[in-house]
C-alpha atoms as a PDB file:
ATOM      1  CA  UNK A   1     146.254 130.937  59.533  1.00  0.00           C
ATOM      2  CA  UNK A   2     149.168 129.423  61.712  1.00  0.00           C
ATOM      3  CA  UNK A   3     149.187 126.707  64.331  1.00  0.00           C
ATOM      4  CA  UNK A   4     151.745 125.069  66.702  1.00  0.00           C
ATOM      5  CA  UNK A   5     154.323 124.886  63.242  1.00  0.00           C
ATOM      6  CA  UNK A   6     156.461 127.714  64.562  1.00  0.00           C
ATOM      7  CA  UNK A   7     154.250 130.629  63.218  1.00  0.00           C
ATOM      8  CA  UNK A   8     154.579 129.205  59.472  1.00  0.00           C
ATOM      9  CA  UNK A   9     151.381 129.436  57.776  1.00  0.00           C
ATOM     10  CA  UNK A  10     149.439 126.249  57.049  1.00  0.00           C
ATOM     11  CA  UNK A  11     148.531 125.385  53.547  1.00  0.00           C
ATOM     12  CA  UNK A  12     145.427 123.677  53.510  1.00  0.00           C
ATOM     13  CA  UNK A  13     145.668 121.955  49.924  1.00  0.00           C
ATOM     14  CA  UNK A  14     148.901 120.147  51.911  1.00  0.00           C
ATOM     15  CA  UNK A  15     148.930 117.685  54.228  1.00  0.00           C
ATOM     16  CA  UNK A  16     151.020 116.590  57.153  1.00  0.00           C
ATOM     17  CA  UNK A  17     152.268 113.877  54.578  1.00  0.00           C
ATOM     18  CA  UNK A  18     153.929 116.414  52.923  1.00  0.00           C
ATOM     19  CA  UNK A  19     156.011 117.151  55.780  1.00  0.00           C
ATOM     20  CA  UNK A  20     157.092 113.785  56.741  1.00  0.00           C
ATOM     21  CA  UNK A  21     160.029 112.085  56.426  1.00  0.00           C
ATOM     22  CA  UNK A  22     161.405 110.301  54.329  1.00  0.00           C
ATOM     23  CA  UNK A  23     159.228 111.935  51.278  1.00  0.00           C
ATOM     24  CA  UNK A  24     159.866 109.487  49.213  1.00  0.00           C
ATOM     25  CA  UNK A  25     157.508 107.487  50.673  1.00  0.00           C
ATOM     26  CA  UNK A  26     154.945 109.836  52.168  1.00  0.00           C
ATOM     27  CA  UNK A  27     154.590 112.368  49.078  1.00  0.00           C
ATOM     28  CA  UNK A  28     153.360 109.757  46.429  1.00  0.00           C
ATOM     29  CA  UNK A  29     149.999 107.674  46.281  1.00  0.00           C
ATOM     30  CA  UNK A  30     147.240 108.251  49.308  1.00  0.00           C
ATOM     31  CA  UNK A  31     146.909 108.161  53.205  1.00  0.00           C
ATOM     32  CA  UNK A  32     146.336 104.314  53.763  1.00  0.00           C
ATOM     33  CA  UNK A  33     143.876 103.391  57.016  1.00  0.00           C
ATOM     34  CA  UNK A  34     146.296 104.360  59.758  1.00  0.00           C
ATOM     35  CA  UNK A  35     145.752 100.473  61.235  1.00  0.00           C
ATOM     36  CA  UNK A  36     147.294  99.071  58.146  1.00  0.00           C
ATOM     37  CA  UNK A  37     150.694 101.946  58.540  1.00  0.00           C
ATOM     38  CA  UNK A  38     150.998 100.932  62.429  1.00  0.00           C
ATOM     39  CA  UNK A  39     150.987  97.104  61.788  1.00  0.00           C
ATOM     40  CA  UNK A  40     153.783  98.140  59.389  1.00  0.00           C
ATOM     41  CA  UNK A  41     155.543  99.872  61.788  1.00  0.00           C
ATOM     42  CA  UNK A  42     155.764  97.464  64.301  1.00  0.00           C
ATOM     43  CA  UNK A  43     156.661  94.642  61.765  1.00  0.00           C
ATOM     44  CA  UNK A  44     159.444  97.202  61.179  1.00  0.00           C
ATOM     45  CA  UNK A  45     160.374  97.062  64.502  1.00  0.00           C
ATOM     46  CA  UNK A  46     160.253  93.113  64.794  1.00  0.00           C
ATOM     47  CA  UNK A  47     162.924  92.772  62.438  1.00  0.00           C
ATOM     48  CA  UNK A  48     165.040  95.650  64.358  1.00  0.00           C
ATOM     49  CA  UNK A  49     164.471  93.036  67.638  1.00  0.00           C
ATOM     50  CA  UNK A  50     165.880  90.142  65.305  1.00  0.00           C
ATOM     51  CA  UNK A  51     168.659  92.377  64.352  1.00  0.00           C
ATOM     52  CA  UNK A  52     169.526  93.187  67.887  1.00  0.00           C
ATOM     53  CA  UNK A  53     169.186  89.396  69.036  1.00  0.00           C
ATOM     54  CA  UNK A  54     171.257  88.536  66.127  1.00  0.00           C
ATOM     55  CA  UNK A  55     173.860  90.965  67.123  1.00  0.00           C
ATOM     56  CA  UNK A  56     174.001  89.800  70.334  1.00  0.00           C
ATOM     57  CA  UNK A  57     174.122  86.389  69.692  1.00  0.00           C
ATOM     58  CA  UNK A  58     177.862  86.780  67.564  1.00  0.00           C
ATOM     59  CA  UNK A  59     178.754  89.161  70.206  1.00  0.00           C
ATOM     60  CA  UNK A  60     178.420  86.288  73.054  1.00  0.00           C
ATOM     61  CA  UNK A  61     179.627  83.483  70.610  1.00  0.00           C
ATOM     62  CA  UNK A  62     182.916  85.067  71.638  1.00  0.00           C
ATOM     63  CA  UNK A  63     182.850  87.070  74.341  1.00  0.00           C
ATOM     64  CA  UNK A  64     181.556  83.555  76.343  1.00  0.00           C
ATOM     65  CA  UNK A  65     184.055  80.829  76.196  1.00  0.00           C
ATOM     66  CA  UNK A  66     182.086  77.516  74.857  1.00  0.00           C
ATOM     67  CA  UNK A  67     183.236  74.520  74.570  1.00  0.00           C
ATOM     68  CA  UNK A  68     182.969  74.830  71.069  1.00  0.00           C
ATOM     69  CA  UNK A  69     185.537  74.327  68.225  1.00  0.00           C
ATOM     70  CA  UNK A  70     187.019  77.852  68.068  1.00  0.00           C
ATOM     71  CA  UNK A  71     187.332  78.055  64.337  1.00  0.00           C
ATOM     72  CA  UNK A  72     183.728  77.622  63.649  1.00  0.00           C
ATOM     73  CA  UNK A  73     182.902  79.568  66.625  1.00  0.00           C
ATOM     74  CA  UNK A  74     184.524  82.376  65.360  1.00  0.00           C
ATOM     75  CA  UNK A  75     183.117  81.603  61.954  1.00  0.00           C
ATOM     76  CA  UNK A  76     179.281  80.887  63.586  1.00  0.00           C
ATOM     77  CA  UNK A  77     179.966  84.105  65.123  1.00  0.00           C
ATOM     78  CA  UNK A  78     180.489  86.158  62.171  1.00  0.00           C
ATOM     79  CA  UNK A  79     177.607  84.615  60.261  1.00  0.00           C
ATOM     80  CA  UNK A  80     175.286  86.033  62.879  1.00  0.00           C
ATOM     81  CA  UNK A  81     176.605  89.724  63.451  1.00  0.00           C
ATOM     82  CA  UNK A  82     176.201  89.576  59.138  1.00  0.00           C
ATOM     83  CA  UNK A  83     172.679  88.130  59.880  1.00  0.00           C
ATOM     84  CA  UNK A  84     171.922  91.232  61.986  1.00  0.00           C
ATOM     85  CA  UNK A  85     173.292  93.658  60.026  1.00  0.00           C
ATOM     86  CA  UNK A  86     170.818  92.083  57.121  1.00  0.00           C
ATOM     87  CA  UNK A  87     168.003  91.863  59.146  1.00  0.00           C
ATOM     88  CA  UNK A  88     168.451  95.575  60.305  1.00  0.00           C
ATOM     89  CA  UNK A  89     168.754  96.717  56.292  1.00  0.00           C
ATOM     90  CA  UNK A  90     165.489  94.195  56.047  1.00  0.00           C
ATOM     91  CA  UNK A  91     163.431  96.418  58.739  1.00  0.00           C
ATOM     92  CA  UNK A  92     164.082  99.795  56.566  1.00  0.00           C
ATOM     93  CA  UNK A  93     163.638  98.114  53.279  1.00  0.00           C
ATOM     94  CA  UNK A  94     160.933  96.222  53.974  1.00  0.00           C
ATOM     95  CA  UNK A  95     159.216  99.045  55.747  1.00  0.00           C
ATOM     96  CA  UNK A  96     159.315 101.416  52.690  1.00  0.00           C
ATOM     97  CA  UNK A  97     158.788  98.668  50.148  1.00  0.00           C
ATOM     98  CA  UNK A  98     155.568  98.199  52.286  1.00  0.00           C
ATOM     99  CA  UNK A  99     154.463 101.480  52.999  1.00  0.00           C
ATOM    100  CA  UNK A 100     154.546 102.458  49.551  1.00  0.00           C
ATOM    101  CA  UNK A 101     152.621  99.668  48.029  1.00  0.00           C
ATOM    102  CA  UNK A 102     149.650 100.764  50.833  1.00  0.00           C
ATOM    103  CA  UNK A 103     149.799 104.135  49.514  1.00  0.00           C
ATOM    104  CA  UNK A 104     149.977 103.102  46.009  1.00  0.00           C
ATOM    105  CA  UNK A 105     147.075 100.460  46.716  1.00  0.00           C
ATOM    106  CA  UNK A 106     149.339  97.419  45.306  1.00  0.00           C
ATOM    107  CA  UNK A 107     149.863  94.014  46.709  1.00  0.00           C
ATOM    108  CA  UNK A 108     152.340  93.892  49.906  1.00  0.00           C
ATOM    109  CA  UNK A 109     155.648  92.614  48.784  1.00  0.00           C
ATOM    110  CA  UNK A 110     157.656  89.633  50.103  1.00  0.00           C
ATOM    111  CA  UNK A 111     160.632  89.885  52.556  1.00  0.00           C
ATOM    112  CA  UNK A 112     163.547  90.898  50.342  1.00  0.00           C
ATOM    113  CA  UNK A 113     165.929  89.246  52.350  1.00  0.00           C
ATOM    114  CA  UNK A 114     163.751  86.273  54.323  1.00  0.00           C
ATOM    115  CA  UNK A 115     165.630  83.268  52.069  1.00  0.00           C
ATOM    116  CA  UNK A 116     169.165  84.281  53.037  1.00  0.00           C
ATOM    117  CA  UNK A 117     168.319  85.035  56.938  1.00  0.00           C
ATOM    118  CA  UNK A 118     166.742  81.618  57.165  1.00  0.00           C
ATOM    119  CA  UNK A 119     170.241  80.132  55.119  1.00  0.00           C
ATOM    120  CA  UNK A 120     172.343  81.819  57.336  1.00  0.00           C
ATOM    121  CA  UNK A 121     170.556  81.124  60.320  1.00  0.00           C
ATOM    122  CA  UNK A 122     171.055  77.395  59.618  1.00  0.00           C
ATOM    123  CA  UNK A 123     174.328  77.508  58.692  1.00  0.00           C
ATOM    124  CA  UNK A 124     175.449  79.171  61.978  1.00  0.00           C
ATOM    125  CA  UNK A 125     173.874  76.428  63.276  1.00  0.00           C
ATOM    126  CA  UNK A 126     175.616  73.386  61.706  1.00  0.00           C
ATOM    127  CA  UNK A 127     178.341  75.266  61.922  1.00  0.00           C
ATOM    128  CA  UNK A 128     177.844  75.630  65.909  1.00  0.00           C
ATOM    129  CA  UNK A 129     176.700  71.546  65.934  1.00  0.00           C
ATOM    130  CA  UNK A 130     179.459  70.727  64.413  1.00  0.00           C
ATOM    131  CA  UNK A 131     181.982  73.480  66.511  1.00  0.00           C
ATOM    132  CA  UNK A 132     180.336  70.998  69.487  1.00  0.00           C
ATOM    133  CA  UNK A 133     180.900  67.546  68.057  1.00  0.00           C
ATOM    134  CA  UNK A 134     184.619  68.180  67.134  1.00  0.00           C
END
């Protein structure tokens, strides 16, 4: 039997979880309800928004002129291009850490990296109150 796979022949013991990437997470444990995968996915894709705000927000920390200290600017700056690049690691991490305790039927897990955005995001911004006040 074959279907729209390119003429390769379709094992029916296997799924299409078989075939998914990455297999790490798909080939272990069992299909959760598709509801609980999606809400998953767009968490996933919550924290890739944060990432991209985050991003942005260095990137016009500097490419704006503010009246604002330039030292801790700069240094405000840096802090949030790191905090995207973390919260862009947190999307993938937290999506497979996730999807793999709802196929293994376990408890979801915590942010791995929610305490340090949420330290970084206030330093940038004492060190952009203060960049102000000086």
């Amino acid at each position: 039997m074959s279907g729209g796979n390119g003429g390769m022949p379709i094992d029916p013991e296997s799924g299409p979880a078989d075939r998914r990437f990455p297999g790490f997470v798909y080939r272990r444990g069992s299909e959760p309800d598709p509801r609980f995968s999606l809400a998953n996915e767009r968490t996933f894709l919550a924290w890739i928004r944060t990432a991209l705000a985050l991003l942005a927000a260095g990137v016009a920390l500097e490419a704006v002129k503010l009246p604002i200290q330039s030292g801790l600017r700069f240094a405000s700056a840096i802090v949030f291009v790191c905090l995207g690049i973390l919260a862009a690691v947190q999307a993938g991490i937290g999506w497979v850490r996730t999807e793999r305790a709802l196929r293994d039927n376990r408890a979801l897990p915590a942010p791995a990296l929610g305490v340090l955005m949420i330290v970084g995001i206030v330093c940038a911004a004492i060190l952009l109150v203060i960049g102000l006040l000086l």
